[in-house]
Every structure is written in C-alpha cells, then in structure tokens.
C-alpha atoms as a PDB file:
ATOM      1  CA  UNK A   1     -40.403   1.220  49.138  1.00  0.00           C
ATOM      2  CA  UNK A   2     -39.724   1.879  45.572  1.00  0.00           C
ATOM      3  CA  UNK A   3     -40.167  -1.676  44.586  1.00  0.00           C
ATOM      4  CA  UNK A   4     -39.126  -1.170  40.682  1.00  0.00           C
ATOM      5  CA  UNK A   5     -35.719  -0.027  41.300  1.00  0.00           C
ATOM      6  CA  UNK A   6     -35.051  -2.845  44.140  1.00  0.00           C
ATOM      7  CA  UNK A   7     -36.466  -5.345  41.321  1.00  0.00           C
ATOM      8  CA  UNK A   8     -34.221  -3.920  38.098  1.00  0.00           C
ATOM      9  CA  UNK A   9     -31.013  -4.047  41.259  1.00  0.00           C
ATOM     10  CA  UNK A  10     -31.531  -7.268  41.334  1.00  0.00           C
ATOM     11  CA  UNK A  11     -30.800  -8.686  37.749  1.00  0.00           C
ATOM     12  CA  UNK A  12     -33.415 -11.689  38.244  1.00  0.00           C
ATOM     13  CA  UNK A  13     -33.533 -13.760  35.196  1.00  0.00           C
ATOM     14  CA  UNK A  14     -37.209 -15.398  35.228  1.00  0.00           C
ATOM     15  CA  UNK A  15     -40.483 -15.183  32.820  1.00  0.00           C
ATOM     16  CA  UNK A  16     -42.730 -13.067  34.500  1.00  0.00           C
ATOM     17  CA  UNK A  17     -45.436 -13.505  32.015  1.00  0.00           C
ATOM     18  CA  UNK A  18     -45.507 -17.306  32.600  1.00  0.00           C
ATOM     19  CA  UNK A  19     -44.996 -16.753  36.560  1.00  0.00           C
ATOM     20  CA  UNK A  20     -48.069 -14.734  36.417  1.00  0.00           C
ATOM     21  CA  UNK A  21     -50.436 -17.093  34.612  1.00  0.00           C
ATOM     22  CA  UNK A  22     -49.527 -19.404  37.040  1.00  0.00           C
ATOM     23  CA  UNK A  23     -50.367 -17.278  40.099  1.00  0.00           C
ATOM     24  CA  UNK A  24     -53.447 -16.390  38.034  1.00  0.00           C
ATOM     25  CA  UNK A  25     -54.437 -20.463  37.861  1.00  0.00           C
ATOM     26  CA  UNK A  26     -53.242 -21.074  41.484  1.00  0.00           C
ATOM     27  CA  UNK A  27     -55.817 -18.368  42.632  1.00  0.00           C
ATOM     28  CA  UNK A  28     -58.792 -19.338  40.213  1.00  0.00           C
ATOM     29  CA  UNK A  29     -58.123 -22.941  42.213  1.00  0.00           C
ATOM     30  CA  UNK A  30     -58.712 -21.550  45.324  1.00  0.00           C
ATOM     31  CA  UNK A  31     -61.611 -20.132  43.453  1.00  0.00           C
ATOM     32  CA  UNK A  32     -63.283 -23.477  42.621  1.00  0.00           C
ATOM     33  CA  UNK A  33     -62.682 -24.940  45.922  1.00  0.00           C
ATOM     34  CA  UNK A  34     -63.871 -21.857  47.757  1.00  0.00           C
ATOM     35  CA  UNK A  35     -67.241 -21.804  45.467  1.00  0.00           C
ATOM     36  CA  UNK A  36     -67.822 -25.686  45.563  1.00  0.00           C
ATOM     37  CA  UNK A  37     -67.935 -25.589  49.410  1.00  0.00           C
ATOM     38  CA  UNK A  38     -69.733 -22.364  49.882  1.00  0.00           C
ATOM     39  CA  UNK A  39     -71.984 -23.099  53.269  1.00  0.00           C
ATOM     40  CA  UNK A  40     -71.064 -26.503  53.310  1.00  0.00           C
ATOM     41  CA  UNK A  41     -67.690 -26.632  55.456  1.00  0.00           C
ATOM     42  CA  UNK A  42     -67.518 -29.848  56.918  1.00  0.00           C
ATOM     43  CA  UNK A  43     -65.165 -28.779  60.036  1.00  0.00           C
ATOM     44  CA  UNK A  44     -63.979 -25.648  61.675  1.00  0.00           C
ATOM     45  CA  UNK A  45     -61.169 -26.298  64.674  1.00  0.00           C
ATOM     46  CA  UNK A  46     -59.655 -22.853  66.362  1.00  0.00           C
ATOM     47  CA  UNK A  47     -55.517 -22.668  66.299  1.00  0.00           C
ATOM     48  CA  UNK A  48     -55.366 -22.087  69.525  1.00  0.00           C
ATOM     49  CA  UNK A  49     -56.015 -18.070  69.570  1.00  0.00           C
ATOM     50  CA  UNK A  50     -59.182 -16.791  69.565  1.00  0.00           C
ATOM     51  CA  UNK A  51     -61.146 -16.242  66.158  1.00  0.00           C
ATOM     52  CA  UNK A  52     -58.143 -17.544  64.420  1.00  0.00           C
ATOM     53  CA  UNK A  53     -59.659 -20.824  62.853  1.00  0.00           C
ATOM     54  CA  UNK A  54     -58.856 -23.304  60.393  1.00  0.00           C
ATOM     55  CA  UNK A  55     -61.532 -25.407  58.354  1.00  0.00           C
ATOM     56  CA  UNK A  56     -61.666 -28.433  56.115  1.00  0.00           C
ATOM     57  CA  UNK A  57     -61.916 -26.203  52.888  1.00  0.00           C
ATOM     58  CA  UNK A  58     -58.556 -24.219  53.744  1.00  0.00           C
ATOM     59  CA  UNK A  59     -56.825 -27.215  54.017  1.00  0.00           C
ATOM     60  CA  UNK A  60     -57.930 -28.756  50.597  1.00  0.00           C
ATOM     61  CA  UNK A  61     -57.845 -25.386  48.978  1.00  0.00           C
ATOM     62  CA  UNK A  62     -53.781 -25.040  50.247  1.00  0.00           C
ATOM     63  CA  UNK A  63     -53.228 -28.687  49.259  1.00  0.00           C
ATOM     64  CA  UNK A  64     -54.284 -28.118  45.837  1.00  0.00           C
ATOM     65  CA  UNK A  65     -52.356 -25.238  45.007  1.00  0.00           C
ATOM     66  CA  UNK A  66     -49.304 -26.698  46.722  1.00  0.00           C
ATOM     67  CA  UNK A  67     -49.477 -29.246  44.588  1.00  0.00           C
ATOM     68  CA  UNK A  68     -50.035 -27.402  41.380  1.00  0.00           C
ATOM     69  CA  UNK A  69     -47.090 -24.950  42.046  1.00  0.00           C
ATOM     70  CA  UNK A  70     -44.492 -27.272  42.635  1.00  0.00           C
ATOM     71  CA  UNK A  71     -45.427 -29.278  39.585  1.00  0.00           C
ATOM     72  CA  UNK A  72     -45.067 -26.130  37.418  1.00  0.00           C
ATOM     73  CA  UNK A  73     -42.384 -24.491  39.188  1.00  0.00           C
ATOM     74  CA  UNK A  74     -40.528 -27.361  41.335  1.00  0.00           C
ATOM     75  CA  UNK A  75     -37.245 -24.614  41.851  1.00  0.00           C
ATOM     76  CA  UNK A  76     -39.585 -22.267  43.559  1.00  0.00           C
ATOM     77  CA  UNK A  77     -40.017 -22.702  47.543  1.00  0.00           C
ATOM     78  CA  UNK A  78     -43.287 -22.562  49.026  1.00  0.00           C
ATOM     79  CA  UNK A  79     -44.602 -20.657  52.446  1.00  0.00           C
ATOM     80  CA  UNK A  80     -47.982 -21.306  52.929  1.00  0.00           C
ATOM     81  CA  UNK A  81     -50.127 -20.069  56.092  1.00  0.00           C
ATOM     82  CA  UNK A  82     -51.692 -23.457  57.228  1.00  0.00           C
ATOM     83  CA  UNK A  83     -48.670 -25.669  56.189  1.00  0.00           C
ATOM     84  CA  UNK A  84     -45.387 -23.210  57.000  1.00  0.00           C
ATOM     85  CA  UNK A  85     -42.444 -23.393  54.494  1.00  0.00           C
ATOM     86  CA  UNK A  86     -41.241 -26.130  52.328  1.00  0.00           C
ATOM     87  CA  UNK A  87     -39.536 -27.010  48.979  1.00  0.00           C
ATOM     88  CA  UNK A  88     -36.335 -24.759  50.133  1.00  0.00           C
ATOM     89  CA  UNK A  89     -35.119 -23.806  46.992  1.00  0.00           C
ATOM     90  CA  UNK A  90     -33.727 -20.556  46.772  1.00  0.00           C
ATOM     91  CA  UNK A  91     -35.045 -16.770  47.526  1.00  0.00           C
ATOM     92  CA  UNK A  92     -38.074 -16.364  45.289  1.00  0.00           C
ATOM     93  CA  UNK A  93     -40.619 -17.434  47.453  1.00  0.00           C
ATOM     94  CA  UNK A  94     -44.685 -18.534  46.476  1.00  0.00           C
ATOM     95  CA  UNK A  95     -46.697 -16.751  49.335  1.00  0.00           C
ATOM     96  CA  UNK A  96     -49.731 -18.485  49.639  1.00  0.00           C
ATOM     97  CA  UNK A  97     -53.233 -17.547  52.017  1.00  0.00           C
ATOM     98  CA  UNK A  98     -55.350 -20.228  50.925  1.00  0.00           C
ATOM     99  CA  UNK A  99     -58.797 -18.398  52.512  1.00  0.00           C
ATOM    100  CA  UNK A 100     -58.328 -15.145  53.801  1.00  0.00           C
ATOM    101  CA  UNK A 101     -61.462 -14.293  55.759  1.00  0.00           C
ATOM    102  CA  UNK A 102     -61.745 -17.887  57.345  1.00  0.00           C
ATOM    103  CA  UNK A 103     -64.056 -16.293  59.688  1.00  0.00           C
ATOM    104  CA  UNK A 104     -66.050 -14.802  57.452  1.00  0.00           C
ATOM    105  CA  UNK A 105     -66.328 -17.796  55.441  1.00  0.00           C
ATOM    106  CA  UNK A 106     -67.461 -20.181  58.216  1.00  0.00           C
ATOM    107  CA  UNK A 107     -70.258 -17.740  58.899  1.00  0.00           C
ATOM    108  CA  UNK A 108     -71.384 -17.322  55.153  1.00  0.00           C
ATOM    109  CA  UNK A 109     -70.286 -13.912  55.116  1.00  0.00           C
ATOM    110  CA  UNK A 110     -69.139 -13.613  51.511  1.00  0.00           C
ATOM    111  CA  UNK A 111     -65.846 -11.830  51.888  1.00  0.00           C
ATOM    112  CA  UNK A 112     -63.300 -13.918  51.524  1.00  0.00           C
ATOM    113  CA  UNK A 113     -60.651 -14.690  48.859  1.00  0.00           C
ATOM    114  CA  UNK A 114     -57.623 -17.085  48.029  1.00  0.00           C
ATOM    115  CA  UNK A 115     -54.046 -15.074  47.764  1.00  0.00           C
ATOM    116  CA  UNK A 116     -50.866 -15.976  46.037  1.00  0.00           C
ATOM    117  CA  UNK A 117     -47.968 -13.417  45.778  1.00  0.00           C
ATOM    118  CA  UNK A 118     -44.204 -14.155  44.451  1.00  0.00           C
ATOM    119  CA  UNK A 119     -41.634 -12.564  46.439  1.00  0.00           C
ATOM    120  CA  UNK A 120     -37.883 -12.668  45.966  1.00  0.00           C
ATOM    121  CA  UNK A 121     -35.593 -11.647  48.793  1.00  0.00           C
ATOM    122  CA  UNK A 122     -38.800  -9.445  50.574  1.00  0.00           C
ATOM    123  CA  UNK A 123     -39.410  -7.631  47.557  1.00  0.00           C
ATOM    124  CA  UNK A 124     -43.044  -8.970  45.624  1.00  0.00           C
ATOM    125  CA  UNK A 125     -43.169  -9.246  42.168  1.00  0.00           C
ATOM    126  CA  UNK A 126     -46.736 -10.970  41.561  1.00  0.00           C
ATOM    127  CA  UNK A 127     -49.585 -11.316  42.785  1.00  0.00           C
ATOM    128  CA  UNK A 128     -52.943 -12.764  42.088  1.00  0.00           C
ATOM    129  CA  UNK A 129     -55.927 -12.861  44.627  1.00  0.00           C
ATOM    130  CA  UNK A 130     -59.657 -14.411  43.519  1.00  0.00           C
ATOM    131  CA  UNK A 131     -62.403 -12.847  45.222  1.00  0.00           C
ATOM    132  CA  UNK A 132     -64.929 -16.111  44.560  1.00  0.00           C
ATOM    133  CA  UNK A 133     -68.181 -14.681  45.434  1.00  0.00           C
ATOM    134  CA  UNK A 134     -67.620 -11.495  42.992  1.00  0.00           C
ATOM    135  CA  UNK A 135     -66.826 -13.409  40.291  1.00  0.00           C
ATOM    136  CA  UNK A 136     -63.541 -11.132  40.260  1.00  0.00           C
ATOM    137  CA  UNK A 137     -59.750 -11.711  39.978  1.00  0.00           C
ATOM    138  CA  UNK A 138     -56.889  -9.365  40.736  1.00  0.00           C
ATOM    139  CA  UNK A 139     -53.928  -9.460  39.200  1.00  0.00           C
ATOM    140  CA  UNK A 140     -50.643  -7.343  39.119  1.00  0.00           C
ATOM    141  CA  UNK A 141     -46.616  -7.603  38.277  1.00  0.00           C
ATOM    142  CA  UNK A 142     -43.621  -5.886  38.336  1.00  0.00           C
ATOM    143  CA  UNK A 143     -43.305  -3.682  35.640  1.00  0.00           C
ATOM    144  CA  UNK A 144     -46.548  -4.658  34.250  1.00  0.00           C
ATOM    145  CA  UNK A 145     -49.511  -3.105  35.462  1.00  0.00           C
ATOM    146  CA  UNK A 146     -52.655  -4.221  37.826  1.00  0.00           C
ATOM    147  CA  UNK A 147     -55.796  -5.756  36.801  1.00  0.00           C
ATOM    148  CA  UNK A 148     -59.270  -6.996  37.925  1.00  0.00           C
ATOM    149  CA  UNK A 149     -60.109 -10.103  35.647  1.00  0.00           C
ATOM    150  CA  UNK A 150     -58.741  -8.487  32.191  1.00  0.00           C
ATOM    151  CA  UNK A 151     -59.626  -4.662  33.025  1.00  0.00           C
ATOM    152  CA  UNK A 152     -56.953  -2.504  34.011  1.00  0.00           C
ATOM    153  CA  UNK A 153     -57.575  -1.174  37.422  1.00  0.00           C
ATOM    154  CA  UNK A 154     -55.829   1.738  39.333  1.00  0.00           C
ATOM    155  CA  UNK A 155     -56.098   3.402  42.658  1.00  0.00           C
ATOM    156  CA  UNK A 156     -58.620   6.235  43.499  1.00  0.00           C
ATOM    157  CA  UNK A 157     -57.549   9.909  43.410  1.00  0.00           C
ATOM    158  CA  UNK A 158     -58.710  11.756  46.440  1.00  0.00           C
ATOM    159  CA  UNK A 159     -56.106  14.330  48.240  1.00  0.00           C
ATOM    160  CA  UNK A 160     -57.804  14.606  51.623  1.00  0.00           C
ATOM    161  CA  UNK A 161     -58.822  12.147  53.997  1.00  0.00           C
ATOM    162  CA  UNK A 162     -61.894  13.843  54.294  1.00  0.00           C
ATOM    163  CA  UNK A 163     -62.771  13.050  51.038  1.00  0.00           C
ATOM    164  CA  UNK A 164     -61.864   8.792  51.515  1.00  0.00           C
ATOM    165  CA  UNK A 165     -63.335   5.594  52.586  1.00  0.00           C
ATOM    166  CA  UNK A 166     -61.118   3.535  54.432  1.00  0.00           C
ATOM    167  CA  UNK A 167     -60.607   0.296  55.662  1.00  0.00           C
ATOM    168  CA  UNK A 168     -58.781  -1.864  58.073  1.00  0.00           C
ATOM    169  CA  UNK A 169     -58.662  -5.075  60.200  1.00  0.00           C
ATOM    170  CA  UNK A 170     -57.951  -6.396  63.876  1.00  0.00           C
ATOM    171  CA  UNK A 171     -55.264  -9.014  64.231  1.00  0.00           C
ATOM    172  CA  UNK A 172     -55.580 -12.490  66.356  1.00  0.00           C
ATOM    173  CA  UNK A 173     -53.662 -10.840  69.215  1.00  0.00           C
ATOM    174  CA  UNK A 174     -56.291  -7.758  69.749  1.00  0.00           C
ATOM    175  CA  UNK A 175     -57.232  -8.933  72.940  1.00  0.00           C
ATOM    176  CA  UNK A 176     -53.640  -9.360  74.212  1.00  0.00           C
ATOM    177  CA  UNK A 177     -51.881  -6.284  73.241  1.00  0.00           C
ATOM    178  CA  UNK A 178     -52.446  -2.490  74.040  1.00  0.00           C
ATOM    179  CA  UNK A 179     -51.533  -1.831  70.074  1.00  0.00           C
ATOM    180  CA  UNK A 180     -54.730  -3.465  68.913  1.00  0.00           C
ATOM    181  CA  UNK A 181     -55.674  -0.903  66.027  1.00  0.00           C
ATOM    182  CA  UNK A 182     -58.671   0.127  68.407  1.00  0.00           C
ATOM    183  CA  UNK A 183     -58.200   3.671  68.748  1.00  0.00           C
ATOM    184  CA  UNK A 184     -57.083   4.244  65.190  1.00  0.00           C
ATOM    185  CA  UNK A 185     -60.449   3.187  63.914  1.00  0.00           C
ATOM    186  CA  UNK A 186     -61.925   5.363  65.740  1.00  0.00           C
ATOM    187  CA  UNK A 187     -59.719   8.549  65.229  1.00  0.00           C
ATOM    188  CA  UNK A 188     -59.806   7.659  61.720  1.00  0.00           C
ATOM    189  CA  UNK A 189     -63.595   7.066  61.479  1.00  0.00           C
ATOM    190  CA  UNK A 190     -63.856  10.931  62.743  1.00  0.00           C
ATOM    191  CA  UNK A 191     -61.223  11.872  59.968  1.00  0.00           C
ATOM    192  CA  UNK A 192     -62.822  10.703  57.053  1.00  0.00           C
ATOM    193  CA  UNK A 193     -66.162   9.321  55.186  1.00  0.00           C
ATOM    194  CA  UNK A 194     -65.935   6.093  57.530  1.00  0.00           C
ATOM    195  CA  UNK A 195     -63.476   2.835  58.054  1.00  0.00           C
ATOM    196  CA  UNK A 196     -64.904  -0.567  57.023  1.00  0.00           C
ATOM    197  CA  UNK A 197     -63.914  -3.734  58.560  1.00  0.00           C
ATOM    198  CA  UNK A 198     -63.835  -6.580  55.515  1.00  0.00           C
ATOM    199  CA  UNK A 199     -62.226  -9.032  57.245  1.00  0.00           C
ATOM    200  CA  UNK A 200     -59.628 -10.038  54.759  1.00  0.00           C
ATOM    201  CA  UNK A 201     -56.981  -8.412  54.619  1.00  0.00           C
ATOM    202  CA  UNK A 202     -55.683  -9.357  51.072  1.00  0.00           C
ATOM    203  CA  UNK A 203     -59.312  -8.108  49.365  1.00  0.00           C
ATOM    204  CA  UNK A 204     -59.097  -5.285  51.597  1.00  0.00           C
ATOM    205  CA  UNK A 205     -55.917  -4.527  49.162  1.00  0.00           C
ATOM    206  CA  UNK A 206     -57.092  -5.868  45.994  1.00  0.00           C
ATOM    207  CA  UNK A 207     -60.251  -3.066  46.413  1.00  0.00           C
ATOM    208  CA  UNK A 208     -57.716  -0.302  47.339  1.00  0.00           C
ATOM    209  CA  UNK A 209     -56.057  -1.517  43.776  1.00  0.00           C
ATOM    210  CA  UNK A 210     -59.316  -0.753  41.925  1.00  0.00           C
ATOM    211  CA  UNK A 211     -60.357   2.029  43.803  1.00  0.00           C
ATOM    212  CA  UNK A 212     -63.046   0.880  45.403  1.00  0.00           C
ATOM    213  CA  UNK A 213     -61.269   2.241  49.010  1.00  0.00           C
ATOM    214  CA  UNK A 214     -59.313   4.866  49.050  1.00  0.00           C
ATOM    215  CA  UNK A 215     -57.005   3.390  52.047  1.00  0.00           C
ATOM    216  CA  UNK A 216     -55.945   0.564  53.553  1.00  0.00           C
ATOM    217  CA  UNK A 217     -53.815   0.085  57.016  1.00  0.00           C
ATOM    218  CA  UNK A 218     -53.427  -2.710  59.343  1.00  0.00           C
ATOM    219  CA  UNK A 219     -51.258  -4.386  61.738  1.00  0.00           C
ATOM    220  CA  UNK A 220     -50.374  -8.350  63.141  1.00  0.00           C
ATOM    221  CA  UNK A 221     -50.649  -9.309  59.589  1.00  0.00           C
ATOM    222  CA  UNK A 222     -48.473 -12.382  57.895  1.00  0.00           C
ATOM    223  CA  UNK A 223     -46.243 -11.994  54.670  1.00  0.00           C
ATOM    224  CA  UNK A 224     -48.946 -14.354  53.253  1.00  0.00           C
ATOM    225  CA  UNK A 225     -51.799 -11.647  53.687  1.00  0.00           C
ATOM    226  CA  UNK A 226     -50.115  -8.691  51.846  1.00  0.00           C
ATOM    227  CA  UNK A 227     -47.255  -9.812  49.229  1.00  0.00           C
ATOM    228  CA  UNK A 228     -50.024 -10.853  46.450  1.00  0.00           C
ATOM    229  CA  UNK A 229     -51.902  -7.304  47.384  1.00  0.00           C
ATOM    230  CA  UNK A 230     -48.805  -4.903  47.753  1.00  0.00           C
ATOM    231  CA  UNK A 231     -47.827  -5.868  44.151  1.00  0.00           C
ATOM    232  CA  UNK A 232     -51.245  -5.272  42.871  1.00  0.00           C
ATOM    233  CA  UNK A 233     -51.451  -1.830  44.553  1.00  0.00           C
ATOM    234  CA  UNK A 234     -48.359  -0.513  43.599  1.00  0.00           C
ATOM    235  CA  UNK A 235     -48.784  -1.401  40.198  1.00  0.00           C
ATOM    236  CA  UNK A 236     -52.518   0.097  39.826  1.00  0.00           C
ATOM    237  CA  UNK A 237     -50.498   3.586  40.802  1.00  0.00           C
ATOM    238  CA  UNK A 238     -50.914   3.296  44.833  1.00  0.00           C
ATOM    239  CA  UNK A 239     -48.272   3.770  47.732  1.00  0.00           C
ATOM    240  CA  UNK A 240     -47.242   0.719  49.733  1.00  0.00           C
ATOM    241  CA  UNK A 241     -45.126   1.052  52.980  1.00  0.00           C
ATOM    242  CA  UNK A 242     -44.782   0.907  56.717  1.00  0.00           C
ATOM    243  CA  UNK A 243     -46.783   2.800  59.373  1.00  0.00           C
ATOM    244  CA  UNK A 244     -46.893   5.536  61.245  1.00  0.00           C
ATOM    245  CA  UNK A 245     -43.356   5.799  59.279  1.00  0.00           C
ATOM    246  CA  UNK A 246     -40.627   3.638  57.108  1.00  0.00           C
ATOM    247  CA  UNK A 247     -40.441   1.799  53.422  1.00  0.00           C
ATOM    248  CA  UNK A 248     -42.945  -1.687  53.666  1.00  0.00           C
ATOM    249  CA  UNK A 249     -41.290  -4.416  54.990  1.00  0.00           C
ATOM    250  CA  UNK A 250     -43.428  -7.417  54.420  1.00  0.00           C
ATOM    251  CA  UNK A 251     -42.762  -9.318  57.654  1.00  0.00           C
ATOM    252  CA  UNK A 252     -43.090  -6.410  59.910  1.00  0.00           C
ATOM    253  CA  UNK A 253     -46.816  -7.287  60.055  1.00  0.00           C
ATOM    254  CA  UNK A 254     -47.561  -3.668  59.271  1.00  0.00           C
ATOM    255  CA  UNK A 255     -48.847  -2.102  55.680  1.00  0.00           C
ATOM    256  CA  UNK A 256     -50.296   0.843  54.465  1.00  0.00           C
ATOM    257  CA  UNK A 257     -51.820   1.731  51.462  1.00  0.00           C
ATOM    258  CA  UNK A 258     -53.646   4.526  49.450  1.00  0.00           C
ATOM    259  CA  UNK A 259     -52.942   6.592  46.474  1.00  0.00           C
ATOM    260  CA  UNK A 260     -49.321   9.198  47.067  1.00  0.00           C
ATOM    261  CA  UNK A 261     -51.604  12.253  47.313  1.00  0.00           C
ATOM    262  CA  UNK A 262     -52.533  10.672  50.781  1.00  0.00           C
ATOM    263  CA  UNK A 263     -49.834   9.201  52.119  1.00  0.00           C
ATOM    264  CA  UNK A 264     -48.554  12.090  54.390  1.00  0.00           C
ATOM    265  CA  UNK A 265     -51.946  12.840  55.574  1.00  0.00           C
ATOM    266  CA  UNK A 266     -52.668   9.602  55.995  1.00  0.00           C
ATOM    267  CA  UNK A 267     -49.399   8.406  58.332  1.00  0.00           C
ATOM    268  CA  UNK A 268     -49.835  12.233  60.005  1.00  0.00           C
ATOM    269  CA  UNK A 269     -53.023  10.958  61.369  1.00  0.00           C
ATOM    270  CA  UNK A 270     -51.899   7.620  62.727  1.00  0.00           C
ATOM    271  CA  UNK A 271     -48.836   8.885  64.146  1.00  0.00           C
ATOM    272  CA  UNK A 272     -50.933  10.693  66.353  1.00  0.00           C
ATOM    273  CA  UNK A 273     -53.288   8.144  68.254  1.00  0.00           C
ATOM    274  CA  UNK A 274     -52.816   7.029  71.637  1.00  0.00           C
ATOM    275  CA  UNK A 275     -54.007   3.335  72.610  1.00  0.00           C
ATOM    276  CA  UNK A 276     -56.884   3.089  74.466  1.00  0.00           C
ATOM    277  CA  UNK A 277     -56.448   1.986  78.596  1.00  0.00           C
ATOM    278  CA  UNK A 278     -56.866  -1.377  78.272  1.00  0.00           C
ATOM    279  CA  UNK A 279     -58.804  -1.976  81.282  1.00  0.00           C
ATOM    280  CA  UNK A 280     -61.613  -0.185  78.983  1.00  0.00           C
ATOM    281  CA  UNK A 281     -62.345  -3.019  77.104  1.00  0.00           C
ATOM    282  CA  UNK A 282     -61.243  -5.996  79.179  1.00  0.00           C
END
C-alpha cells in the first residue's frame, strides 16, 4: 500500500501535529498505568479463548485514555479492543490496544506496550506505542517521519534473509485452525539468523521501525494491534502490506513488514509453506 498517495487523495483537512501529541500523551498514559501496576495486577479473567485474557490494569489503562481522547478530540470515534467502538463520529477512527502482551504482562514478562494509531477510512496516519519497561516511545505520521522518544529511527538495511532477525506471533485461534503460523516459523527459522516470539504484536512493529528486527509477519491480528505500528514503519523507510501477496489491509488480520530490499524474498518464502497435519500437534 502506498499509504502517502491514498492520504494526499483524500484532501483531509486536520492538524496532524496536534493529533500526534495527543496520541503521544494517550500512549505515555498507558505508560503510567502500565508502570504503576507492574507485578501487582489485581485480577486476570480469560475471554473465553484460550491465552486470550483480560486484567484489571487493561481495563483502567483503556478507561483512561478513552476518556482523555474524547475530551480532546470529542469528533473523533473511538474502537478500542476491550470496550469495541463508540463515539460514532465520522471515518477517522482512534485505534486503541490498551496492553498488548496481556500475557506477558500477567506473568512479569516485560514485553508489553500500550498502542494508539489514527486511521481514516483504513488508511493510518499516526501512531504512537509506549514500550513502559524500556523507558521508550515510538512515534510516527504521515508525511512526517518515525521516531523512538525524540530520535529519528528507520528500518534496518539487510537484502537477504539470510542476513535478518525476524519475528512473529501466534494468534488466539492457533489451536483451532490449520493456518496457525506453525510451519512458517519454522521454515523461516531455517531461512534466516532466527524468528523471535515477543508476544506483542504492536512492539514487535515499533522494533522493526528502529531496526532492531529486520522483519515482522503475523496473522489473526486486530486493526488495534497494527494501525499505530504500520504508520511508524512506513514512515522509518519500511514496507507494510499483506501476505504471502496484496497491498495491507488493516482488518484482514494479516501484516508484513521489513525494509523493500526484502520484501520479495521475504513473501517468496512464505508463499511456499505448507501447514503442518494437524493431528501433529493435537
């Protein structure tokens, strides 16, 4: 997706600067809140699919930012992963992933981050994502650059996927589906330096930004885990699209990212896996 020219087609009249301070002090919130009740969650309840939980401190993280957001931008609707979609206003959207790594959280495994990304009619424009225990916060928008806290940042430059460190993730339905993302982490792991497995999807991004992993690709994902990151990719100089093929679509669930010099290798790879039999692993 060539996300500039679908921006400048669609003549949107807003401050971007001010929009992005905003997503900037939305994510620093979820920074506060994620810090404050580091090891001390209070409750953890499951949604009903397994590893997919919810705790006390997403709640009061969304909560806060909900309520910040529509007091400084009330004509701006609101989806949120814990709390759906409200304020319908019109088509520019706040996309908000209170904690992404829940799991990882609950355990005191400190990957995790808060998310907020600005999309109008499926195209992002902003994002912000704090990573708490780093002390770090990514930032990008359209037509402005990417940045980690006030450095510039830009994606890495390797040509071969020999040469890369990748990483992924493994939706909620893994243990349903035969397209579980199984077999590609291991065809990729014998392609390359090695695949990590962070856990959250939108620092998985927000690293491929600064070129701290060379690739990113996952599946079963919600708009909520990539708009904030896609923005921040593609303006540190990195690719953003669909997989094994097609322009990113951000509620396809699918996303892959890595510098252009990749890309073809990259998809060639994937478009090449075969699931594994299920009845292996159940």
């Amino acid at each position: 997706m060539n996300i500039k020219e679908n921006f400048y087609s669609l003549e949107l009249n807003i401050d971007l600067d001010e929009l992005t301070e905003i997503a900037k002090d939305s994510a620093l919130i979820g920074k506060e809140i994620l810090n404050k009740n580091y090891q001390k969650i209070q409750n953890i309840t499951s949604k009903g699919r397994e590893g997919d939980l919810v705790t006390n401190v997403d709640l009061e993280v969304e909560k806060e930012i909900k309520k910040y957001l529509i007091s400084k931008t009330p004509n701006i609707s609101i989806l949120a992963e814990e709390t759906g979609k409200s304020n319908y206003a019109n088509d520019l959207i706040w996309c908000i992933d209170p904690l992404d790594g829940t799991t990882n959280y609950s355990h005191g495994f400190p990957f995790f981050g808060t998310s907020i990304g600005l999309v109008y009619k499926n195209i992002p424009i902003i994002g912000a994502i704090s990573v708490p225990y780093l002390n770090e916060l990514y930032w990008g928008c359209i037509t402005k650059g990417s940045y980690c806290n006030d450095k510039k940042i830009s994606v890495s430059n390797p040509d071969k996927l020999s040469e890369s460190l990748l990483v992924t993730g493994f939706a909620y339905d893994r243990f349903e589906v035969i397209d579980n993302n199984y077999a590609e982490f291991c065809w990729l792991t014998h392609k390359t330096r090695g695949v990590r497995r962070g856990g959250a999807a939108a620092v998985d991004l927000a690293f491929v930004a600064a070129g701290k992993i060379d690739g990113f690709w996952e599946r079963g994902l919600q708009i909520w885990d990539i708009a904030a990151g896609a923005i921040i990719v593609y303006e540190a100089g990195g690719i953003v699209s669909n997989y094994p093929s097609g322009q990113l679509n951000l509620n396809s669930g699918r996303i892959l990212a890595c510098n252009s010099n990749l890309e073809k290798e990259f998809k060639s790879e994937l478009s090449k896996v075969i699931p594994f039999n299920k009845d292996l692993y159940t």
